[in-house]
N, C-alpha and C. Protein backbone atom coordinates (compact mmCIF):
# COMPACT_ATOMS: atom_id res chain seq x y z
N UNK A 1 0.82 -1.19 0.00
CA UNK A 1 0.00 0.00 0.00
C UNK A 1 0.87 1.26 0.00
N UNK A 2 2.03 1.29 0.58
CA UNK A 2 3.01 2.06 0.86
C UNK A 2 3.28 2.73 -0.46
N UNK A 3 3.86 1.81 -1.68
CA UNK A 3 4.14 2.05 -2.91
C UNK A 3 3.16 2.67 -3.79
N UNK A 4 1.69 2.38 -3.08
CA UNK A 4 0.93 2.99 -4.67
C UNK A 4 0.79 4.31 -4.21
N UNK A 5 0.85 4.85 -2.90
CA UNK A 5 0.81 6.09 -2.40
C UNK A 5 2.38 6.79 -2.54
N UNK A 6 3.35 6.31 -2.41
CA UNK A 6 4.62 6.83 -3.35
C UNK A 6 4.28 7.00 -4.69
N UNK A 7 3.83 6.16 -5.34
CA UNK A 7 3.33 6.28 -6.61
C UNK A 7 2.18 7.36 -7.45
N UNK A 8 1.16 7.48 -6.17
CA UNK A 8 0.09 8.55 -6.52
C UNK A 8 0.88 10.31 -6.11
N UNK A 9 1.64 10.56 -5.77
CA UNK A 9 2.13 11.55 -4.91
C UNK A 9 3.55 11.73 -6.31
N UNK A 10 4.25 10.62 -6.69
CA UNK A 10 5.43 10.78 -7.68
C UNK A 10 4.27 11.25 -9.03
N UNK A 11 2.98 10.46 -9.15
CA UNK A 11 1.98 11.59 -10.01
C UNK A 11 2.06 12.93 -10.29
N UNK A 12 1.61 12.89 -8.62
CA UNK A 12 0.96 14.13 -9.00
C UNK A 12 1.98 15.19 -8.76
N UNK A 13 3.14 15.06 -8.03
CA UNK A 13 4.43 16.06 -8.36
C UNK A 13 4.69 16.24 -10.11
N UNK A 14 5.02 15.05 -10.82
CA UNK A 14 5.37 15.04 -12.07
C UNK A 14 4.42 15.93 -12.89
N UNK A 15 2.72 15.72 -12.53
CA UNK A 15 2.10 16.51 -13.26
C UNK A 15 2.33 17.81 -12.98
N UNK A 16 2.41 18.59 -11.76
CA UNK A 16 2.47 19.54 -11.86
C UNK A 16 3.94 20.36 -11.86
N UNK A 17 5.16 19.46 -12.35
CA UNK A 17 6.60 20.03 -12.38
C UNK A 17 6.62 20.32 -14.08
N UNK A 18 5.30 19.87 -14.57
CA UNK A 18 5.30 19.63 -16.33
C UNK A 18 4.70 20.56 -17.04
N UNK A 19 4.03 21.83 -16.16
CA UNK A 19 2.95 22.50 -16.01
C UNK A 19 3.53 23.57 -16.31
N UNK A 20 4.07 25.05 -16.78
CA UNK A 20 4.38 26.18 -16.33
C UNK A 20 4.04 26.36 -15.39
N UNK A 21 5.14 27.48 -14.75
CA UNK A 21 5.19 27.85 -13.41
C UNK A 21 4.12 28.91 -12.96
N UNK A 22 3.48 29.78 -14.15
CA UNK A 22 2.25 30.38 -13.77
C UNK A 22 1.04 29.69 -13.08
N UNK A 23 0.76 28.21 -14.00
CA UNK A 23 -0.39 27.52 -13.83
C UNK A 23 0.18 26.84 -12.57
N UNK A 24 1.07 26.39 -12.34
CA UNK A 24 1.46 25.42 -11.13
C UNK A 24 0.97 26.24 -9.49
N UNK A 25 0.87 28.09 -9.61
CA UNK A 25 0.40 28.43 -8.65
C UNK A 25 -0.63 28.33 -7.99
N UNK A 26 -1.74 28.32 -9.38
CA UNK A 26 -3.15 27.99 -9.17
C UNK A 26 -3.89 26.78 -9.01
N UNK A 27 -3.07 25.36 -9.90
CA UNK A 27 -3.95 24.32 -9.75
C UNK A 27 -3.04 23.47 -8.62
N UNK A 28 -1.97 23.50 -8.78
CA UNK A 28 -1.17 22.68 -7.98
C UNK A 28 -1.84 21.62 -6.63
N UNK A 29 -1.75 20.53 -6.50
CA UNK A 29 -2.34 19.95 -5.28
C UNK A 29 -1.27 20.38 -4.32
N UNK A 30 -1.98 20.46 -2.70
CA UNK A 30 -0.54 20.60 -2.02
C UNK A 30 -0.56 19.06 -1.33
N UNK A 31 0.04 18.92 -0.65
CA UNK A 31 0.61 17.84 -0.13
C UNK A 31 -0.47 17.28 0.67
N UNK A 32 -1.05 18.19 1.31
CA UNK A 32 -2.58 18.12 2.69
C UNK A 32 -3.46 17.67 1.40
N UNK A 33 -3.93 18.25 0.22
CA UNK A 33 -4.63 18.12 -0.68
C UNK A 33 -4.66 16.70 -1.14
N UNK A 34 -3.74 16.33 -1.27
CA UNK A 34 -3.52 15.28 -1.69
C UNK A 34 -3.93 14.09 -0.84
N UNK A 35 -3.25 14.53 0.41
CA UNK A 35 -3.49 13.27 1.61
C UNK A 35 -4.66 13.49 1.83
N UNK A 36 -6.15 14.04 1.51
CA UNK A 36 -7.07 14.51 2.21
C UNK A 36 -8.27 13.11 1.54
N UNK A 37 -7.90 13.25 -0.13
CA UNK A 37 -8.56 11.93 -0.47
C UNK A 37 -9.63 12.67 -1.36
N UNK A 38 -9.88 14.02 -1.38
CA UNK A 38 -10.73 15.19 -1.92
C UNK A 38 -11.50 15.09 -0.73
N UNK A 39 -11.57 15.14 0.44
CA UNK A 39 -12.59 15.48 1.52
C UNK A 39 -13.46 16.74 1.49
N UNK A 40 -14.10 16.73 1.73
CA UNK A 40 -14.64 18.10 2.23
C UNK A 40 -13.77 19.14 3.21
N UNK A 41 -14.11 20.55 3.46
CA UNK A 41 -13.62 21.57 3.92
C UNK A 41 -14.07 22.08 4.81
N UNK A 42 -13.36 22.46 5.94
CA UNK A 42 -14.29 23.63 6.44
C UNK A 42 -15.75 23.47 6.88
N UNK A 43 -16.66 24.23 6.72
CA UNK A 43 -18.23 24.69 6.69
C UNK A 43 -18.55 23.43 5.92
N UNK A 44 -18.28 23.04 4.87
CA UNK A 44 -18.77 22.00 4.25
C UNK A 44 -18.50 20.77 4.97
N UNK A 45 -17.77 19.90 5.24
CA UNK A 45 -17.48 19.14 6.14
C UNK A 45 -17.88 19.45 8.01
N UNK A 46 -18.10 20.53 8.28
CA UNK A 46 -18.96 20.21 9.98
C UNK A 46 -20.41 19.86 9.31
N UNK A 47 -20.63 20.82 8.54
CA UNK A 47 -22.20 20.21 7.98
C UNK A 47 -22.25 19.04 8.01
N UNK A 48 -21.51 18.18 7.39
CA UNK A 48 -22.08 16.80 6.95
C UNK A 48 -21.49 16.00 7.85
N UNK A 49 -20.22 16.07 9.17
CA UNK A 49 -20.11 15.85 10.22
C UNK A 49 -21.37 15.57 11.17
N UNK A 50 -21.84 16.55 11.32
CA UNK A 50 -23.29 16.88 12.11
C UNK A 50 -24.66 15.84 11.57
N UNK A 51 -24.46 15.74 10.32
CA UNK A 51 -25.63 15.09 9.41
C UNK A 51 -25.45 13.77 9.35
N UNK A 52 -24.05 13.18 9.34
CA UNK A 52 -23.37 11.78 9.69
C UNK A 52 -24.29 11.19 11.22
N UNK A 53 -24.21 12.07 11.97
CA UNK A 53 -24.50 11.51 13.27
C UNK A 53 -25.67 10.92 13.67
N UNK A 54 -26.68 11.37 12.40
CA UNK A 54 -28.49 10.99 12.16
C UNK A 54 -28.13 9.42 12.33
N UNK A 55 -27.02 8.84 11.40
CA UNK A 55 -27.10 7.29 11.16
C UNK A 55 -26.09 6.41 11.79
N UNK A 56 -26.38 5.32 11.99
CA UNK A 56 -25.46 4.23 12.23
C UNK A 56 -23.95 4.31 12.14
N UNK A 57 -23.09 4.61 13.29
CA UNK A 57 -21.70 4.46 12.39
C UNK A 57 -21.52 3.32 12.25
N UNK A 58 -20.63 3.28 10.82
CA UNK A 58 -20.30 2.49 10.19
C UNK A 58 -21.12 2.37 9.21
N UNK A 59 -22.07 3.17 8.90
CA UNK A 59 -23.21 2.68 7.61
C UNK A 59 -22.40 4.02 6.47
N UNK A 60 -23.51 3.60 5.29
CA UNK A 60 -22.55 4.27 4.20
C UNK A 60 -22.93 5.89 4.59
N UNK A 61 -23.96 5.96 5.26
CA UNK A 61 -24.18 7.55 5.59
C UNK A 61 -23.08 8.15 6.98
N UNK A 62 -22.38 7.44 7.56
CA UNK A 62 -22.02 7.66 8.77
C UNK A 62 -20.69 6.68 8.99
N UNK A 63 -19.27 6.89 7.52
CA UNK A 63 -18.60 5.50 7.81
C UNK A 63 -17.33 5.93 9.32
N UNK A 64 -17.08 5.21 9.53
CA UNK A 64 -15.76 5.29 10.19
C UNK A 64 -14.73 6.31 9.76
N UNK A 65 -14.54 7.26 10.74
CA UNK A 65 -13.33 7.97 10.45
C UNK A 65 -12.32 7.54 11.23
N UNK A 66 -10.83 7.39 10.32
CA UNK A 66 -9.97 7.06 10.89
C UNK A 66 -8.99 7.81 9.53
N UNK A 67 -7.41 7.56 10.09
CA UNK A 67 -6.27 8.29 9.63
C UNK A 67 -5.32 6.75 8.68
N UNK A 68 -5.90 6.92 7.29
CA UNK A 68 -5.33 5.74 6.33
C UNK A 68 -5.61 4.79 6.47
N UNK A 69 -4.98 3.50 6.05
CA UNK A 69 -4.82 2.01 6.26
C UNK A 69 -4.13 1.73 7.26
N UNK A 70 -3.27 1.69 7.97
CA UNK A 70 -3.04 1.74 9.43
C UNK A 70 -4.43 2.11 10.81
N UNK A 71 -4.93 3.64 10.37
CA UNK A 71 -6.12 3.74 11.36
C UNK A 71 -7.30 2.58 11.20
N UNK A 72 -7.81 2.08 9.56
CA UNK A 72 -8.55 1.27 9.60
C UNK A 72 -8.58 0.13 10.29
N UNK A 73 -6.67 -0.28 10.10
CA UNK A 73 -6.16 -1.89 10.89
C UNK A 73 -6.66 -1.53 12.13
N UNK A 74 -6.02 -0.24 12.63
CA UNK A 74 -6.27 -0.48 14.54
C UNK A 74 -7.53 -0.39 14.54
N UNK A 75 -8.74 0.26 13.95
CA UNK A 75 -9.77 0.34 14.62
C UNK A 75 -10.35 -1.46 14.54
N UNK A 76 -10.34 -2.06 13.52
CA UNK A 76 -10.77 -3.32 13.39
C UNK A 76 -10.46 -4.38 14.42
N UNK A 77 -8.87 -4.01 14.57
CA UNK A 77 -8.24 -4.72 16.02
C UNK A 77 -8.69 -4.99 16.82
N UNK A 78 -9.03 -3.09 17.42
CA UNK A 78 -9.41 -3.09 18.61
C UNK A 78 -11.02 -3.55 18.87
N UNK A 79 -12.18 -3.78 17.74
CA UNK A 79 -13.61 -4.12 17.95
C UNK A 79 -13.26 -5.47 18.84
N UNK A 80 -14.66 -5.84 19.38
CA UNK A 80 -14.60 -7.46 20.12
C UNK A 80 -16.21 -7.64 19.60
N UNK A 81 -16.41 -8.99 19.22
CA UNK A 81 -17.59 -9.35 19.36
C UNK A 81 -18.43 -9.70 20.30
N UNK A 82 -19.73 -10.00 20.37
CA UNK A 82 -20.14 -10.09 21.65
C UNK A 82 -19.79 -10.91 22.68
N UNK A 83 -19.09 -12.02 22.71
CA UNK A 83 -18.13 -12.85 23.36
C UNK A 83 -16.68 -12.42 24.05
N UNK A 84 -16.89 -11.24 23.53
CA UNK A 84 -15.36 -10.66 24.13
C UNK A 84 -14.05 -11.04 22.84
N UNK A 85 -14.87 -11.49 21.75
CA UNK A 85 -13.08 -11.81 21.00
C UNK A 85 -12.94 -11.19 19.99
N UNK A 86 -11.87 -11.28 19.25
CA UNK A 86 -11.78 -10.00 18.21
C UNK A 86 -12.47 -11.03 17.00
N UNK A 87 -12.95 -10.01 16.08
CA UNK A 87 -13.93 -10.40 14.83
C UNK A 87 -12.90 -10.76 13.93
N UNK A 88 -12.90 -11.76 12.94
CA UNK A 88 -12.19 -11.56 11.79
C UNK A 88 -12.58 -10.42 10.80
N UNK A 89 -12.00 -10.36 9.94
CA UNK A 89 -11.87 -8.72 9.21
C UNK A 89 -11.61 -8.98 7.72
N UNK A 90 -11.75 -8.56 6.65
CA UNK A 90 -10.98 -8.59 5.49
C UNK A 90 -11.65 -7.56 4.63
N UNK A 91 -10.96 -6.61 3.80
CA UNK A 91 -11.41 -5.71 2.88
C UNK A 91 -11.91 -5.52 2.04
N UNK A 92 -13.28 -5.48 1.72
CA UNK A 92 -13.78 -6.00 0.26
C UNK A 92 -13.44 -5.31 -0.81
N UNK A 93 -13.55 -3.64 -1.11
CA UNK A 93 -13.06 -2.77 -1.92
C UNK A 93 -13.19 -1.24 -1.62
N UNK A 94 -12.76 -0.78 -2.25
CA UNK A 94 -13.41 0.24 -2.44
C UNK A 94 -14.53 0.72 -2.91
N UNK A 95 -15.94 1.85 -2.16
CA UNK A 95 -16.60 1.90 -2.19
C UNK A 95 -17.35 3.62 -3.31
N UNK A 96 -16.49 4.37 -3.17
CA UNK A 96 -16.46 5.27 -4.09
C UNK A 96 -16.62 6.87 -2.98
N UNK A 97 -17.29 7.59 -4.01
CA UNK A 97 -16.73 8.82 -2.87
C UNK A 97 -17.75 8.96 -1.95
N UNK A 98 -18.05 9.37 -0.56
CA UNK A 98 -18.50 9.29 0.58
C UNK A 98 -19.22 10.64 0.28
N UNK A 99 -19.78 10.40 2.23
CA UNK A 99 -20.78 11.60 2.42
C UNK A 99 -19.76 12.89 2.87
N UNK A 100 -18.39 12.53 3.55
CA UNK A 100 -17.56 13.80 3.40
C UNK A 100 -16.66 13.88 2.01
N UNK A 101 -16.90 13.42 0.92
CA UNK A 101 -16.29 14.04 -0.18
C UNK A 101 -15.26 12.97 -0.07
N UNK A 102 -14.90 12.54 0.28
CA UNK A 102 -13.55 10.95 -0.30
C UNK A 102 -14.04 9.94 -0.05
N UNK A 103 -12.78 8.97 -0.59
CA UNK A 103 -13.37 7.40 -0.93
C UNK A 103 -13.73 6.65 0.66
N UNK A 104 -14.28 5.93 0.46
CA UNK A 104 -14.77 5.18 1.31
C UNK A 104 -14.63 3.66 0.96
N UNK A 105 -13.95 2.83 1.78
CA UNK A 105 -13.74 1.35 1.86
C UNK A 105 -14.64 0.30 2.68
N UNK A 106 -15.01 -0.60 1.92
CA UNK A 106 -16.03 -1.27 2.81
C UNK A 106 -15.48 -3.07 3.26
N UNK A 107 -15.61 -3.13 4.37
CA UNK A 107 -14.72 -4.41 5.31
C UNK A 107 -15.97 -5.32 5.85
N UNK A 108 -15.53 -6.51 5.31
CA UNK A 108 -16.61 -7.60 5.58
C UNK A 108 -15.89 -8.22 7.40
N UNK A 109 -16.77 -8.14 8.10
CA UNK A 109 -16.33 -8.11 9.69
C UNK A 109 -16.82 -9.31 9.97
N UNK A 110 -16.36 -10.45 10.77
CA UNK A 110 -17.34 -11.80 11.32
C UNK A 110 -16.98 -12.01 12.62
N UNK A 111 -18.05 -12.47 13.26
CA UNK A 111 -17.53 -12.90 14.85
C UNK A 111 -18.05 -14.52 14.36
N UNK A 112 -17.43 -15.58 14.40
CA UNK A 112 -17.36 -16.69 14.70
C UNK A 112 -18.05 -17.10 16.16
N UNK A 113 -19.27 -17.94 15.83
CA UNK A 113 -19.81 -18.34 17.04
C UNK A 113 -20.04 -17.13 18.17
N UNK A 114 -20.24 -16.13 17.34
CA UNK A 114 -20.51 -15.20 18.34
C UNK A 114 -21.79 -13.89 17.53
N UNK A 115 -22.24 -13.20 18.04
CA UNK A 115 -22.62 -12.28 17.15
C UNK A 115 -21.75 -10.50 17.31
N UNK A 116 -22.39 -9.60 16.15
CA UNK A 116 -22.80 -10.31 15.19
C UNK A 116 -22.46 -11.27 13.95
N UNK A 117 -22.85 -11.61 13.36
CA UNK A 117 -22.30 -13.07 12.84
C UNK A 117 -21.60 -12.17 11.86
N UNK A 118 -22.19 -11.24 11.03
CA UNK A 118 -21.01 -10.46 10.19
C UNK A 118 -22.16 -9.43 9.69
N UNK A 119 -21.39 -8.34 9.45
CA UNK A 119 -21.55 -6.95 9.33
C UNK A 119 -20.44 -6.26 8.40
N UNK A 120 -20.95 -5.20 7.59
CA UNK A 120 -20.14 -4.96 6.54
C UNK A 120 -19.86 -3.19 7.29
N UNK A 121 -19.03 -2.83 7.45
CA UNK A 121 -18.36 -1.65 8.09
C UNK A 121 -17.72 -0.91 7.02
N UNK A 122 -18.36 0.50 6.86
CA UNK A 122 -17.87 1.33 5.82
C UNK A 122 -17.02 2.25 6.56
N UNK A 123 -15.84 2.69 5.93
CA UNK A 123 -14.58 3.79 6.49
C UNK A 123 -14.25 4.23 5.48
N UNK A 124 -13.83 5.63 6.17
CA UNK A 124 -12.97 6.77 5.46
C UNK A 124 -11.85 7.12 6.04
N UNK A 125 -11.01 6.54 4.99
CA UNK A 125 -9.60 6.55 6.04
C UNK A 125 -8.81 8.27 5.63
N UNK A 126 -9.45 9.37 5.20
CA UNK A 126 -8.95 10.39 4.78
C UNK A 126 -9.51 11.66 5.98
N UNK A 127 -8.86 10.51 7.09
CA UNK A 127 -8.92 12.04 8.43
C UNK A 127 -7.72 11.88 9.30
N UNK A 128 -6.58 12.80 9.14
CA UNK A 128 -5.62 12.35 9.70
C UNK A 128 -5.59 12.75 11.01
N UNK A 129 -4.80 12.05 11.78
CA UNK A 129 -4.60 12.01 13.85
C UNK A 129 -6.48 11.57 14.52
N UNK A 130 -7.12 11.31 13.69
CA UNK A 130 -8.70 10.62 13.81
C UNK A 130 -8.58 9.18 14.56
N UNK A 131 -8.72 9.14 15.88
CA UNK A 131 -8.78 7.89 16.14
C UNK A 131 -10.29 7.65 16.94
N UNK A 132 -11.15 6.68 16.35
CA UNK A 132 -12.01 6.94 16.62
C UNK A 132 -12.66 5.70 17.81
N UNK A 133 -13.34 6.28 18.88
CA UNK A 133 -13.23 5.41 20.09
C UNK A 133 -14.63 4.63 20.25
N UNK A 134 -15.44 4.87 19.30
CA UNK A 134 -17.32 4.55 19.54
C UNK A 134 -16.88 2.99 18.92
N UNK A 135 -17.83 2.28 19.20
CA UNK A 135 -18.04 0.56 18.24
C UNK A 135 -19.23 1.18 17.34
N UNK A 136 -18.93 0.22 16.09
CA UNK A 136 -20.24 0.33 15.65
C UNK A 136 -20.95 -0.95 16.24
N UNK A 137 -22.46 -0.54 15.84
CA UNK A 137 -23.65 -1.55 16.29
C UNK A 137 -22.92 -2.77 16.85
N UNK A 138 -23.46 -3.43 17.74
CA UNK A 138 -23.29 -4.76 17.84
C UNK A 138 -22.04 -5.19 18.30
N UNK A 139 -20.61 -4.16 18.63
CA UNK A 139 -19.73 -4.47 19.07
C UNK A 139 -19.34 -3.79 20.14
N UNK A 140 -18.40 -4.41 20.72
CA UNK A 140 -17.77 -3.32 21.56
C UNK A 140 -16.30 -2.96 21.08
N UNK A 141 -15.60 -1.92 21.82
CA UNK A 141 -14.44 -1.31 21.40
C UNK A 141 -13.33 -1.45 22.46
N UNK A 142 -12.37 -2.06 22.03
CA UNK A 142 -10.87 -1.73 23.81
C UNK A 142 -10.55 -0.40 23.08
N UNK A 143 -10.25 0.26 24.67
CA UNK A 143 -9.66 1.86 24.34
C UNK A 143 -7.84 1.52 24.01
């Protein structure tokens, strides 16, 4: 995962080192821009912060915020199913762009002999230092 994000970033430098230096002021991504995933901003993002909270976290209206593929691993870690044990986990894909403006990934979750038996958990891993402490439905969370 490491590499395709070296890879998306050696992009998007190249595109814009190819650019004149007039246009490079105006369109240029910056670095935050880039890592953000196209999120929302500002006013636009508390809005739909606030509007997230109507639904289920973890549903596609309300996914998981966390900081990349690393925040997604720990939050999954840390869930327990109702038995107290950790759920198995695996990533199904990518889900397309979200209710804050970036992609969203959706993770097929199972508790074995436990409930719930499996649940599909949507995240947005484009909020960085986001560690997020709630369970969704049906689980609990270690701090």
């Amino acid at each position: 995962m490491k590499r395709i994000w070296i890879g998306l970033i050696a992009l998007a430098l190249a595109a814009c080192a190819s650019e004149p230096a007039e246009k490079q002021d105006d369109d240029a991504l910056s670095f935050e821009d880039l890592m953000s995933g196209g999120r929302l901003k500002d006013a636009a993002l508390q809005t739909a912060l606030k509007a997230a909270e109507a639904f289920p976290l973890g549903s596609e209206k309300n996914p998981v915020r966390t900081d990349m593929p690393p925040g997604q691993q720990a939050y999954l870690r840390r869930l327990r199913c109702a038995d107290g044990n950790a759920p198995a986990f695996r990533r199904i894909g990518n889900m397309g762009g979200g209710v804050f403006g970036s992609i969203v990934d959706a993770y097929d979750v199972r508790c074995e002999g436990s409930t719930p038996a499996s649940s599909t958990i949507m995240m947005d891993m484009y909020f960085p230092g986001h560690v997020e402490t709630r369970a969704v439905a049906g689980f609990t969370i270690k701090p």
